[in-house]
Protein backbone atom coordinates (compact mmCIF):
# COMPACT_ATOMS: atom_id res chain seq x y z
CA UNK A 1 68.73 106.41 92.89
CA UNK A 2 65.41 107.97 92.31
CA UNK A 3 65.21 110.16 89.29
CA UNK A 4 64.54 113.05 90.81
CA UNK A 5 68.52 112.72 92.58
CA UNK A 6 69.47 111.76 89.15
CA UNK A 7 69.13 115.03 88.05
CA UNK A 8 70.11 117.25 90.99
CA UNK A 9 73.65 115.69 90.48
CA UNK A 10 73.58 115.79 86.62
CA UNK A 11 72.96 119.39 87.09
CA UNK A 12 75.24 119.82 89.77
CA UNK A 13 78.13 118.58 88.04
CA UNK A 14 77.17 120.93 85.13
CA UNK A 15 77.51 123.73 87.68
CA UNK A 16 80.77 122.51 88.55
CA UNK A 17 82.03 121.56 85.20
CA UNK A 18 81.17 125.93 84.50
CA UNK A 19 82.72 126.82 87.38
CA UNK A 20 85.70 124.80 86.51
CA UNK A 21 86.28 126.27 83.03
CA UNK A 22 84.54 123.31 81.33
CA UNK A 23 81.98 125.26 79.80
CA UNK A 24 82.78 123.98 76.92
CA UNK A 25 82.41 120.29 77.71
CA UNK A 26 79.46 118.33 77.34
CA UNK A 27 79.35 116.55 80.64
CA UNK A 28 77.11 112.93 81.20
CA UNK A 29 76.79 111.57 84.31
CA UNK A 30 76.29 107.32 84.94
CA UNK A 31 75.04 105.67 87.91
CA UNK A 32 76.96 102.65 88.15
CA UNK A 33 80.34 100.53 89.09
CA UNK A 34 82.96 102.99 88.50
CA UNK A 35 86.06 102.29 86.67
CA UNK A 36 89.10 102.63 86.35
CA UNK A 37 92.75 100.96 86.72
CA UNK A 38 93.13 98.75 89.72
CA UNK A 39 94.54 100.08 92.54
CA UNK A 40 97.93 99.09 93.80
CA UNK A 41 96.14 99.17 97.47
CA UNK A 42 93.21 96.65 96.14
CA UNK A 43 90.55 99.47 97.04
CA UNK A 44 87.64 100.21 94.81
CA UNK A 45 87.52 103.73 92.95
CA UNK A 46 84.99 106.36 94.69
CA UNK A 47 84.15 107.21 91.29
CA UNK A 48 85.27 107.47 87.81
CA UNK A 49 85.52 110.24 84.52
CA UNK A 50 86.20 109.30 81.20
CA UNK A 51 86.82 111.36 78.59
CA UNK A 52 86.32 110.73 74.74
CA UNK A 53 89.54 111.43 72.79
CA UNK A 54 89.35 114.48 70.45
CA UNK A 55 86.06 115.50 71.84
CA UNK A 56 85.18 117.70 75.40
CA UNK A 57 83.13 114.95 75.95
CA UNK A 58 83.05 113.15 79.58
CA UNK A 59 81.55 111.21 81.74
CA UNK A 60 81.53 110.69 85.22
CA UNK A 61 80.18 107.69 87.24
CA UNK A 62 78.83 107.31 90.66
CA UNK A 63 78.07 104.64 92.45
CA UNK A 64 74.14 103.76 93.51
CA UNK A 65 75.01 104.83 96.88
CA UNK A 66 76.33 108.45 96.09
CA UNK A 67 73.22 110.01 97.85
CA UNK A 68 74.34 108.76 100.96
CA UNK A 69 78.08 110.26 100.53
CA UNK A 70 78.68 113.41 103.24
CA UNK A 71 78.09 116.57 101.04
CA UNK A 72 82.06 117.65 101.01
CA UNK A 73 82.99 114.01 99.85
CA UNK A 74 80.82 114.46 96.86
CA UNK A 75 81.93 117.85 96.00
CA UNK A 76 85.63 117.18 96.38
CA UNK A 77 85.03 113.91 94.31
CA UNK A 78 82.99 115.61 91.75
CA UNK A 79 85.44 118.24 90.97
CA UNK A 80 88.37 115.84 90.84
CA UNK A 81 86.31 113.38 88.25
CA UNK A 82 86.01 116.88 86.20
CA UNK A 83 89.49 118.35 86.52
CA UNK A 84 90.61 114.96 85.01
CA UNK A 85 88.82 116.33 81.73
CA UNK A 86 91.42 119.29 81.23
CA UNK A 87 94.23 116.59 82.20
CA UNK A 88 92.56 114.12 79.17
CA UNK A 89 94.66 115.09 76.52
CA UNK A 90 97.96 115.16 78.13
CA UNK A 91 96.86 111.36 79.59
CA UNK A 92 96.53 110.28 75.81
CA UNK A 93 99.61 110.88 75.23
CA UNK A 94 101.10 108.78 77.00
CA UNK A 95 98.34 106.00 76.63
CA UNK A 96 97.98 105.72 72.67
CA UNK A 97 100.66 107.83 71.26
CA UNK A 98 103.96 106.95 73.69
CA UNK A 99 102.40 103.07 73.74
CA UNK A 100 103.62 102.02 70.18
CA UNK A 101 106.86 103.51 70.74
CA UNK A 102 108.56 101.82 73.77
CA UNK A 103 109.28 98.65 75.36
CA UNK A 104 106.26 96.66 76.85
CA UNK A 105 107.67 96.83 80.56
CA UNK A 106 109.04 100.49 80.10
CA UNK A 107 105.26 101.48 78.93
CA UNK A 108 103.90 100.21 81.71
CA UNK A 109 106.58 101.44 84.56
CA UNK A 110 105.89 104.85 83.18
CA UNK A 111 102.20 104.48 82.50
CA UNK A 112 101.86 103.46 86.47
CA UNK A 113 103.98 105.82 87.79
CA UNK A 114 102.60 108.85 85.46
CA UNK A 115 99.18 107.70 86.50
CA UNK A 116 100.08 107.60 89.89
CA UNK A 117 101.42 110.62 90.21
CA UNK A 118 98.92 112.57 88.14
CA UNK A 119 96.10 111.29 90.63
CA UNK A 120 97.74 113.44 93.58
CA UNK A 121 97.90 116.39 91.48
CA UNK A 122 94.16 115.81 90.35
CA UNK A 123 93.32 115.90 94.08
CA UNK A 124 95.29 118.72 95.22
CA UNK A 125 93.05 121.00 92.52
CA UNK A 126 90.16 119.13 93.83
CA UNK A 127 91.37 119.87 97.41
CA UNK A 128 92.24 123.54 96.12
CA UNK A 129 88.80 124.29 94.06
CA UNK A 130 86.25 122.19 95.81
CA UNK A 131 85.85 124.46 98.55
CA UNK A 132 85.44 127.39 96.80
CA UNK A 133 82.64 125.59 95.37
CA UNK A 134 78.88 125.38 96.98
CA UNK A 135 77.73 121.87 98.28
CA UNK A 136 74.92 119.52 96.58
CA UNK A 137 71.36 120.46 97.38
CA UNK A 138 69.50 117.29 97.38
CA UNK A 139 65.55 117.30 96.78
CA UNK A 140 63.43 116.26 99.63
């Protein structure tokens, strides 16, 4: 990704993050392998967020390719990487604080199925917000 693309979509998420009451938040974008937990259907992640506990802190990663994504594809994506910021905190909960405190296999049942089920929620705001939102204008 030349550097130039770099920053249109480090500032474009920025404009999103505002848009998407995360004014607040100091967003950092990374060009890379996303991550994540695997995927009960084996596919990759499109992208990735992750948030820094007790800060408004995230970061969301692309992969190399993103320039090439359709322009609704990478607005939809980029707002639900950023909508998982205000879900952070409630995440946490479940993943440090409810961890210590229950049976190995029950942790994880929930932890999938909370996960799970959290991701369609994160999309259906995406889904919701993303096109209220303009697309990416990529530099020549």
């Amino acid at each position: 990704m030349r550097k130039r693309d770099h920053n249109a979509l480090r500032e474009y998420l920025r404009d999103l993050a505002d848009a998407l009451e995360l004014r607040d938040w100091t967003v950092a974008l990374a060009v890379g392998d996303p991550s994540g937990p695997a995927r009960a259907d084996g596919h990759r992640w499109g992208a990735s967020s992750e948030s820094i506990p007790g800060r408004k802190h995230v970061t969301v990663t692309f992969p190399p390719d993103v320039r090439d994504w359709e322009p609704n594809e990478l607005r939809v994506t980029a707002c639900h990487e950023l909508i998982h910021a205000h879900l952070a905190p409630l995440s946490e909960m479940w993943r440090v604080d409810l961890y210590q405190h229950v049976a190995r296999p029950t942790y994880e049942l929930f932890n999938d199925g909370a996960t799970r089920w959290l991701e369609y929620a994160v999309d259906a705001l995406a889904d919701a917000t993303a096109r209220h939102q303009p697309l990416i204008e990529w530099p020549s």
